[in-house]
C-alpha atoms as a PDB file:
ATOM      1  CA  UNK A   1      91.776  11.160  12.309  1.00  0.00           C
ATOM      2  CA  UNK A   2      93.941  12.355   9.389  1.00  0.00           C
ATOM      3  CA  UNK A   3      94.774  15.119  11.289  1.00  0.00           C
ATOM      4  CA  UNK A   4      96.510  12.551  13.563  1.00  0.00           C
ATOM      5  CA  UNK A   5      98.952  11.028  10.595  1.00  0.00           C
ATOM      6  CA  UNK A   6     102.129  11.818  12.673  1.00  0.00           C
ATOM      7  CA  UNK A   7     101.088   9.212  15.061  1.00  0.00           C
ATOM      8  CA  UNK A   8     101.596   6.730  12.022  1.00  0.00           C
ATOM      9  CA  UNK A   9     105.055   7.731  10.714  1.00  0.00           C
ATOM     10  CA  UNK A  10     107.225   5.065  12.392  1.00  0.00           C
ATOM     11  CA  UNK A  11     106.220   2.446  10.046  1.00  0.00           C
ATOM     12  CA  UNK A  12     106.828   4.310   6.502  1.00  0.00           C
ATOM     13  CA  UNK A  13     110.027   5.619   7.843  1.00  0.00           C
ATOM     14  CA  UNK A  14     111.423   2.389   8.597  1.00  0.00           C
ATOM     15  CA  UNK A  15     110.192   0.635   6.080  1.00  0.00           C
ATOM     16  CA  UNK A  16     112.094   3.403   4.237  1.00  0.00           C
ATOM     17  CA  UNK A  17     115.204   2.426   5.542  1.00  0.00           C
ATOM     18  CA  UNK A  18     114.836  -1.008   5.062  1.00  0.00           C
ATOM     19  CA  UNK A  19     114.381  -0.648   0.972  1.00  0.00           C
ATOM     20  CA  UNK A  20     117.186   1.714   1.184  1.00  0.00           C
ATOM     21  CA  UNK A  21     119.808  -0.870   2.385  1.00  0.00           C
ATOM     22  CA  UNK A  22     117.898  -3.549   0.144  1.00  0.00           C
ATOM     23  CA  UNK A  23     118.936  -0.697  -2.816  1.00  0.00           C
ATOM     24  CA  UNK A  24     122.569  -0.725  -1.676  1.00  0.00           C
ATOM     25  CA  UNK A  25     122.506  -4.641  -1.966  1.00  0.00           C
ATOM     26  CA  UNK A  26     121.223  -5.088  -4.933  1.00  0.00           C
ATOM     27  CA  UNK A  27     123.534  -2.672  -6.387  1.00  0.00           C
ATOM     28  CA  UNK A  28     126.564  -4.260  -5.160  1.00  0.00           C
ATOM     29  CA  UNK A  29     125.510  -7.165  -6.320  1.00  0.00           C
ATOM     30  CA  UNK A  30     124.938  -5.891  -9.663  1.00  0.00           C
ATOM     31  CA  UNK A  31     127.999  -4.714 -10.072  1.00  0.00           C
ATOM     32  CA  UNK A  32     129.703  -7.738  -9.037  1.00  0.00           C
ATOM     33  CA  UNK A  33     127.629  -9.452 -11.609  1.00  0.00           C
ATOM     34  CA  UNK A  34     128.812  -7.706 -14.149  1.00  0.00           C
ATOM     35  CA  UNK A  35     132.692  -7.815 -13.240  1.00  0.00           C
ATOM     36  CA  UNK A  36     132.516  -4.209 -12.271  1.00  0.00           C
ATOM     37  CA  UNK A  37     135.300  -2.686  -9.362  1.00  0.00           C
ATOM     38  CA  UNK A  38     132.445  -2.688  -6.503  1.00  0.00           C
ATOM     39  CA  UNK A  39     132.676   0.357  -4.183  1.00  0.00           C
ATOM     40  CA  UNK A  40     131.612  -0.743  -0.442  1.00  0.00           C
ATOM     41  CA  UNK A  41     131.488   2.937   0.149  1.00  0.00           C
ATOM     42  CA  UNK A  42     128.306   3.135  -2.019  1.00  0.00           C
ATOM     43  CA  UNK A  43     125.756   4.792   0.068  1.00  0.00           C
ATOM     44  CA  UNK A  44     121.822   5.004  -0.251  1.00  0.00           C
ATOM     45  CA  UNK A  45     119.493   7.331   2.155  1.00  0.00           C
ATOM     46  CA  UNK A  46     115.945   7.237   2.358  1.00  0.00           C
ATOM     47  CA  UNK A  47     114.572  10.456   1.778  1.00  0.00           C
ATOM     48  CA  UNK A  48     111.874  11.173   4.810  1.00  0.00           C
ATOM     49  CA  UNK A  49     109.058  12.304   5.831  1.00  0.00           C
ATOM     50  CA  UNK A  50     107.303   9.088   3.184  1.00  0.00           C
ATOM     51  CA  UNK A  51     104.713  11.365   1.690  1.00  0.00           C
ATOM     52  CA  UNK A  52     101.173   9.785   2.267  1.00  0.00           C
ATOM     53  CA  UNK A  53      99.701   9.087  -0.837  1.00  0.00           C
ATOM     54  CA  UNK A  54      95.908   7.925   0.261  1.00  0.00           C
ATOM     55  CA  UNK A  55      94.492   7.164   3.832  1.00  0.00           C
ATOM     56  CA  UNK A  56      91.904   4.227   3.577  1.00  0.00           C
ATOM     57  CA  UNK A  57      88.859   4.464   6.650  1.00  0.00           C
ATOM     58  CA  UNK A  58      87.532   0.352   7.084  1.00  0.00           C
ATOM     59  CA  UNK A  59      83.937   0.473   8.316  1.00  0.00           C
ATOM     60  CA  UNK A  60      82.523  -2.175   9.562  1.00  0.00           C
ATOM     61  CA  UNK A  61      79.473  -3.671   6.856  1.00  0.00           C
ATOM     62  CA  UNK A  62      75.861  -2.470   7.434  1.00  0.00           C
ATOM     63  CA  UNK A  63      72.893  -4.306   8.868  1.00  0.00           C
ATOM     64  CA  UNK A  64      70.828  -5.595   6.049  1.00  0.00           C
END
């Protein structure tokens, strides 16, 4: 089973690239904020493979 993580790497690495653009954004925005010369050229890049940090195993609850 955790032998089998590459099966689950479509979800962290696009999740990835979501909060990357959501970083560009926010930047811009700061900068415009604060009356700064705002370059659209600004780019962010999600750095990938996500490293995997914990793997949780749900059992279902015992018979009393």
């Amino acid at each position: 089973m955790i032998g089998d993580l590459g099966s689950v790497t479509d979800h962290p690495a696009a999740t990835a690239d979501t909060l990357a653009d959501d970083l560009r954004s926010a930047h811009i925005r700061v900068r415009e904020a604060a009356g700064q010369r705002v370059r659209r050229q600004i780019t962010v890049t999600a750095q990938k493979p996500a490293d995997v940090l914990g793997v949780y195993v749900c059992l279902p609850a015992g018979s009393s």
